[in-house]
C-alpha atoms as a PDB file:
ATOM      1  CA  UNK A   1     -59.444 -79.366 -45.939  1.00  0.00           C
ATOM      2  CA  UNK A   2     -59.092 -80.422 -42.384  1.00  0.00           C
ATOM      3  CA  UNK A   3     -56.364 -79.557 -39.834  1.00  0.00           C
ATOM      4  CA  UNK A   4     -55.435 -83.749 -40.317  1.00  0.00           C
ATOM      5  CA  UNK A   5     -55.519 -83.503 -44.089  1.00  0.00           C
ATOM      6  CA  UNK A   6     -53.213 -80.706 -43.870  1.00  0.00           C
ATOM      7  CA  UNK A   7     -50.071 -82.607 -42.418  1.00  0.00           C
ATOM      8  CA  UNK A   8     -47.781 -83.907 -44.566  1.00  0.00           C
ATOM      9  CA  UNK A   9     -45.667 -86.807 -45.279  1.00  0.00           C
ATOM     10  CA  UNK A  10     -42.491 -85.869 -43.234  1.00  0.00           C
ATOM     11  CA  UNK A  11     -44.845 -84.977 -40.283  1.00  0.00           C
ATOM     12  CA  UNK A  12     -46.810 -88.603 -40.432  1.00  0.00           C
ATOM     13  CA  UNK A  13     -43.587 -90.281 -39.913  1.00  0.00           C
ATOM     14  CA  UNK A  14     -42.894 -88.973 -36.700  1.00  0.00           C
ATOM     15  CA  UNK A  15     -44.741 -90.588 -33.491  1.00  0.00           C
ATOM     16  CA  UNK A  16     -47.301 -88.457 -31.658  1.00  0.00           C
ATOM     17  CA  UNK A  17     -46.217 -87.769 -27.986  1.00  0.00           C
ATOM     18  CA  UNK A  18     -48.402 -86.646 -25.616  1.00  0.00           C
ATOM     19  CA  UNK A  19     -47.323 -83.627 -23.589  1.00  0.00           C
ATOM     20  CA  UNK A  20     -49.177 -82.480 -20.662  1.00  0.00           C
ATOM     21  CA  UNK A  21     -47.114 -79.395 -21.006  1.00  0.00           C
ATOM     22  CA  UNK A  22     -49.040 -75.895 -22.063  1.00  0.00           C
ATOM     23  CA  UNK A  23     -47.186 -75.167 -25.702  1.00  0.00           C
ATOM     24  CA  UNK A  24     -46.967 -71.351 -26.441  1.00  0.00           C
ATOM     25  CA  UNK A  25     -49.235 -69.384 -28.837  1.00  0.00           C
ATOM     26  CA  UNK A  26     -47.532 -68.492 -32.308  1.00  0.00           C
ATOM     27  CA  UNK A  27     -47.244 -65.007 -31.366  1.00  0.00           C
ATOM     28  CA  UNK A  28     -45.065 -66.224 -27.903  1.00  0.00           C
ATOM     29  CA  UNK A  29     -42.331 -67.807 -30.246  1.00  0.00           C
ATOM     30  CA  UNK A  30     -39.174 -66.444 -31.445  1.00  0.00           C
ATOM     31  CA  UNK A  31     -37.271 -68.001 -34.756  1.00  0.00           C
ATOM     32  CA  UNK A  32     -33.453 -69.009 -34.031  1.00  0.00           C
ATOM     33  CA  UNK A  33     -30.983 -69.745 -36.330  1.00  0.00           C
ATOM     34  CA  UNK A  34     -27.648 -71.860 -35.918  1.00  0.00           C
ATOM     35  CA  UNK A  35     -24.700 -70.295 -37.651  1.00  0.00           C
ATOM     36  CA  UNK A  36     -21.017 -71.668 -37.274  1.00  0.00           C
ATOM     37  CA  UNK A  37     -18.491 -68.427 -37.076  1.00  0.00           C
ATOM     38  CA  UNK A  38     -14.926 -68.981 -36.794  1.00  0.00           C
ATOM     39  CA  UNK A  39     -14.583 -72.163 -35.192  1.00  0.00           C
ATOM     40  CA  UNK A  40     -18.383 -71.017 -32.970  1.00  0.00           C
ATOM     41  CA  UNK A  41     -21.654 -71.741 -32.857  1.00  0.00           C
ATOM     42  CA  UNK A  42     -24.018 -69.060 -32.378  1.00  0.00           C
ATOM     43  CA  UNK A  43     -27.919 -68.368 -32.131  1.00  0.00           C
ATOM     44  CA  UNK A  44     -29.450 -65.477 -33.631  1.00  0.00           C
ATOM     45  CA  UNK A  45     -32.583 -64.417 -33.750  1.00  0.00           C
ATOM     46  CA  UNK A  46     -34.312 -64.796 -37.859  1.00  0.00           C
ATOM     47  CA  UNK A  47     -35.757 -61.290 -37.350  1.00  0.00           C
ATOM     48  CA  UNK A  48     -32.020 -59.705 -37.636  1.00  0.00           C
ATOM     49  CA  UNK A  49     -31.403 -60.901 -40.848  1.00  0.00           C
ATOM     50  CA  UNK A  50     -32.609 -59.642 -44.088  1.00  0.00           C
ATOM     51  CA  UNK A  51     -31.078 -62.284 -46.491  1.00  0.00           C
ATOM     52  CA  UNK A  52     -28.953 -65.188 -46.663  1.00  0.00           C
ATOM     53  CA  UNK A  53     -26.816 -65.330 -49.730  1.00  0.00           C
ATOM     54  CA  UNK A  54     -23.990 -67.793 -51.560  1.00  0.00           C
ATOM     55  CA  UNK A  55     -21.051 -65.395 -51.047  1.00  0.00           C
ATOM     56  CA  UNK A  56     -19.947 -63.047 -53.849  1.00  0.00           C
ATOM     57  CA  UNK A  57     -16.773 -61.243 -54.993  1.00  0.00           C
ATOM     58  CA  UNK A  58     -16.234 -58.154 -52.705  1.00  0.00           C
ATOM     59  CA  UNK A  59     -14.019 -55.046 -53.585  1.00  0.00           C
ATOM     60  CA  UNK A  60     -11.356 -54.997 -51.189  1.00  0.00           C
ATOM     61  CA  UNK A  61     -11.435 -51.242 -49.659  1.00  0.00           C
ATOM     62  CA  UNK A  62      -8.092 -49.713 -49.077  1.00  0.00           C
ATOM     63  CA  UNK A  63      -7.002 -48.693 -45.940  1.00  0.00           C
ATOM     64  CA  UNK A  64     -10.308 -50.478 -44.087  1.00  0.00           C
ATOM     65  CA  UNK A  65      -9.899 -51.959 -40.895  1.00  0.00           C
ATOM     66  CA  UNK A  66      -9.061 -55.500 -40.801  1.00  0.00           C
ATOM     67  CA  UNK A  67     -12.499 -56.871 -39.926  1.00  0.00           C
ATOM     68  CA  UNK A  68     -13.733 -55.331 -43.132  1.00  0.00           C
ATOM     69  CA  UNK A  69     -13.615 -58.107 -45.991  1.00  0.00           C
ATOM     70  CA  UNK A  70     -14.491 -55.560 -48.661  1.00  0.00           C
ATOM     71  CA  UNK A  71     -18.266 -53.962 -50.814  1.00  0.00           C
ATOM     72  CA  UNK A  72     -20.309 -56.236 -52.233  1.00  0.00           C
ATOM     73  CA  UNK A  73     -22.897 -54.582 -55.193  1.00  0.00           C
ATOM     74  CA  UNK A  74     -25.960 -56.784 -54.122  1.00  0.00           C
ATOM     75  CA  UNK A  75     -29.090 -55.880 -56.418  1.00  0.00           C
ATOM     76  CA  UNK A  76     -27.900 -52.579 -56.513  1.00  0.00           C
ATOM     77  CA  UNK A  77     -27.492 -52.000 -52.714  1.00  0.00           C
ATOM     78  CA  UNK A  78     -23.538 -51.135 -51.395  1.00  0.00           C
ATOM     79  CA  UNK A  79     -23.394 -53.678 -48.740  1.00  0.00           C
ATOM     80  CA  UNK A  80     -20.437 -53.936 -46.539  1.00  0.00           C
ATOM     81  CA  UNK A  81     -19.374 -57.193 -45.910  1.00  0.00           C
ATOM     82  CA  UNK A  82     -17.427 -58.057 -42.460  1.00  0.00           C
ATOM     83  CA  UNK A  83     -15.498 -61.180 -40.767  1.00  0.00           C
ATOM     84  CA  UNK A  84     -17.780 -61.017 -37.285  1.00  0.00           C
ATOM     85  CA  UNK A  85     -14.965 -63.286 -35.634  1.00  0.00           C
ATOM     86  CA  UNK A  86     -12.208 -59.983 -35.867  1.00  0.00           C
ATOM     87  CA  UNK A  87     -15.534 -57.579 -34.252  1.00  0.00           C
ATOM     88  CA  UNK A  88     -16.238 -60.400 -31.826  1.00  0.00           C
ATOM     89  CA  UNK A  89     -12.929 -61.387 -31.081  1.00  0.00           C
ATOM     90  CA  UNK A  90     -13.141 -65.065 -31.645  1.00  0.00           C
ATOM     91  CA  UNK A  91     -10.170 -67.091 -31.239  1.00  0.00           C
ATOM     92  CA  UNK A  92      -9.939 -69.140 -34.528  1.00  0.00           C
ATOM     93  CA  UNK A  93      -9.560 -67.032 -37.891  1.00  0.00           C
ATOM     94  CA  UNK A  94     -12.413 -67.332 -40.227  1.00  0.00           C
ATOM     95  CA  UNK A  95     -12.424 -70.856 -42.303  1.00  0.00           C
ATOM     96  CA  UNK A  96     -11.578 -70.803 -46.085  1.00  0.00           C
ATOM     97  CA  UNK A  97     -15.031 -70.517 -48.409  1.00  0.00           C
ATOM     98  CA  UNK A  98     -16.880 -73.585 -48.970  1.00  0.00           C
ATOM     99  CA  UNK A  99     -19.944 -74.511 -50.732  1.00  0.00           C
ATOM    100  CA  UNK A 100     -21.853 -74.070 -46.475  1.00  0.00           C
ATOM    101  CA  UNK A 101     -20.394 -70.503 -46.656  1.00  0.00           C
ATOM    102  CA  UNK A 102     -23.702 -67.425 -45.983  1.00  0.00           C
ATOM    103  CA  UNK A 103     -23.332 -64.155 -46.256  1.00  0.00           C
ATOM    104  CA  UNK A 104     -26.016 -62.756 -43.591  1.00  0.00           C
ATOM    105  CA  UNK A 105     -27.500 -59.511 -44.975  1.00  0.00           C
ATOM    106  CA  UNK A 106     -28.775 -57.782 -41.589  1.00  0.00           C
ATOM    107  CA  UNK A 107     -31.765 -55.378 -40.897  1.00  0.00           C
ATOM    108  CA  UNK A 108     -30.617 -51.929 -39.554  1.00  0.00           C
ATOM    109  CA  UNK A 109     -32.692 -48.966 -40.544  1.00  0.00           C
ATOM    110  CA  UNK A 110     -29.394 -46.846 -41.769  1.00  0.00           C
ATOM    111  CA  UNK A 111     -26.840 -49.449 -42.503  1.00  0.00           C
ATOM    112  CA  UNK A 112     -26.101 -52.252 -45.253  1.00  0.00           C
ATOM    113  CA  UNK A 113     -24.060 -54.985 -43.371  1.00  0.00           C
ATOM    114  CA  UNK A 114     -22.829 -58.595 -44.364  1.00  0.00           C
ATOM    115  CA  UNK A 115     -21.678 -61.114 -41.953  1.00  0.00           C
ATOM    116  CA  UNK A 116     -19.542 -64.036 -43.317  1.00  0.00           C
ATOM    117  CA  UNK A 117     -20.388 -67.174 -41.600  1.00  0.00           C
ATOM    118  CA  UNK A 118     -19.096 -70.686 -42.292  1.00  0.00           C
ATOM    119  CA  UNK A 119     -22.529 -72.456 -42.462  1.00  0.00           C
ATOM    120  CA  UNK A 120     -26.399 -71.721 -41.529  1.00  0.00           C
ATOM    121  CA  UNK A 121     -27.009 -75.237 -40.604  1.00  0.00           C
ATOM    122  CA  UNK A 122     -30.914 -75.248 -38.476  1.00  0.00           C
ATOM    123  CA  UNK A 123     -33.392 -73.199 -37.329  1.00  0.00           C
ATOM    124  CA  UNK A 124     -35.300 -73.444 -34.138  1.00  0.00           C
ATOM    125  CA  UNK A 125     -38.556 -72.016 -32.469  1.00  0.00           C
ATOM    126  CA  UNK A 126     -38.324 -70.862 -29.141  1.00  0.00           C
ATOM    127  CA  UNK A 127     -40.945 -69.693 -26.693  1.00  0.00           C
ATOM    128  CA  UNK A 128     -39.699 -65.702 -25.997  1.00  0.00           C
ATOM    129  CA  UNK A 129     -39.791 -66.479 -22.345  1.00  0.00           C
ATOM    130  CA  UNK A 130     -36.534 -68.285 -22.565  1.00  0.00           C
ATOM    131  CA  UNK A 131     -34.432 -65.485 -24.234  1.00  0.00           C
ATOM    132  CA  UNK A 132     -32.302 -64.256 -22.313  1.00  0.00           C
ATOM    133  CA  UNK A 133     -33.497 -60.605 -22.045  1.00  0.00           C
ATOM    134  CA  UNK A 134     -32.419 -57.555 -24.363  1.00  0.00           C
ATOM    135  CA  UNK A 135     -29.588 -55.332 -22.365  1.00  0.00           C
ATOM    136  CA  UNK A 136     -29.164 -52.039 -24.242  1.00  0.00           C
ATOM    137  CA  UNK A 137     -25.745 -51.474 -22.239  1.00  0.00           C
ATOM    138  CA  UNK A 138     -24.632 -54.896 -22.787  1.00  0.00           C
ATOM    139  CA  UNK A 139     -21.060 -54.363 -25.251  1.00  0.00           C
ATOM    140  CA  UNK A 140     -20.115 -58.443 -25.368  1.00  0.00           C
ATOM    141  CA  UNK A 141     -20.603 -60.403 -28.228  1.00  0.00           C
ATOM    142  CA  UNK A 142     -23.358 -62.663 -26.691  1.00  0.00           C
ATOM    143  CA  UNK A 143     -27.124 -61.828 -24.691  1.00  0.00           C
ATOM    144  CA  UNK A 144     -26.746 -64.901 -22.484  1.00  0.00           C
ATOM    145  CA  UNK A 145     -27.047 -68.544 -22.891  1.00  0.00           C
ATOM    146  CA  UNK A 146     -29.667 -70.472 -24.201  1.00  0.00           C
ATOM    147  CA  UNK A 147     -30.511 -74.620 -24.105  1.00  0.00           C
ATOM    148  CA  UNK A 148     -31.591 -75.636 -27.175  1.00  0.00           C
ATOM    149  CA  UNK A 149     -32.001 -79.357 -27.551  1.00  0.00           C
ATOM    150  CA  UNK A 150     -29.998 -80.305 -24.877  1.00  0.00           C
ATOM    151  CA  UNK A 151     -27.262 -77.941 -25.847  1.00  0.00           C
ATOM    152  CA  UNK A 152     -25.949 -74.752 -24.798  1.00  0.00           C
ATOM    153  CA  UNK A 153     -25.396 -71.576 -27.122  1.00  0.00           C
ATOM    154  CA  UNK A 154     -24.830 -67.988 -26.769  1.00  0.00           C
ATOM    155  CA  UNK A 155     -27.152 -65.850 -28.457  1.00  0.00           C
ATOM    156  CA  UNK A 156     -25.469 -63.838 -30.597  1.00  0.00           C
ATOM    157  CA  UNK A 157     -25.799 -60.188 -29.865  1.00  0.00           C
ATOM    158  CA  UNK A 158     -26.164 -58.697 -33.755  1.00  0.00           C
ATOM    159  CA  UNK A 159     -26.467 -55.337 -32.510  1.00  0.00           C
ATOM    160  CA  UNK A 160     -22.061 -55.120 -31.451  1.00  0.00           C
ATOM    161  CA  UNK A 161     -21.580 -55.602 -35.003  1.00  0.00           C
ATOM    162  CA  UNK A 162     -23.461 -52.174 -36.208  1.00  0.00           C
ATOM    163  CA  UNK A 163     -20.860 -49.952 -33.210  1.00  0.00           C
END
């Protein structure tokens, strides 16, 4: 089957532009996805999460701080489930669950850790170029800015939510 037999319906619909622009090899894009936190939207890179799951009961833990929402038993694993808006000091308080509501399972060689986020609503592909880069002493919440259709987000800085 040819590269033309290979599109499919939702793809024919949409007009061919011509670009003289050079687009970038597979390998130079990065996967982003949207997430609403606490009144926020946020970018974060696909690669930092593990899973995205409906949200579960969680055993409340006694005496945990107050960003911790409680344990969740997921397949077995002892995940730890956290309101990122309370570590990232957001300004609004996390939004009641709804039927958009994701826990984010993300990857961390030693740690199980849940995010609750309102809503996962797109994903986008980025060229790497336009990342802002990686600052291992950076302590905020974000990596920089980034314009993605027209719009500006912070990339979320996962990495805060592990210290």
């Amino acid at each position: 089957m040819s590269e033309e037999e290979s599109v499919t319906t939702e793809q024919e619909s949409v007009p061919e532009v011509q670009s003289t622009e050079v687009q970038p090899e597979e390998g130079d894009l990065v996967e982003l996805m949207r997430v609403s936190m606490n009144g926020e939207e946020f970018l974060m890179p696909v690669q930092d999460v593990g899973e995205i799951l409906r949200p579960i009961d969680v055993v409340p833990v006694p005496m945990a701080p107050d960003h911790m929402l409680g344990l969740a038993n997921i397949r077995g694993q002892i995940v730890c489930i956290i309101d990122p808006g309370k570590v990232l000091h957001l300004k609004q308080d996390r939004a009641p669950r709804t039927e958009a509501t994701r826990y984010l399972i993300l990857r961390h060689a030693r740690m199980h850790l849940g995010i609750w986020v309102d809503s996962v609503s797109d994903m986008y592909r980025v060229a790497k170029s336009l990342l802002p880069k990686a600052d291992p002493e950076n302590h905020t919440n974000s990596r920089g800015e980034i314009m993605v259709d027209d719009k500006s987000y912070n990339l979320l800085n996962t990495r805060i939510l592990f210290d």
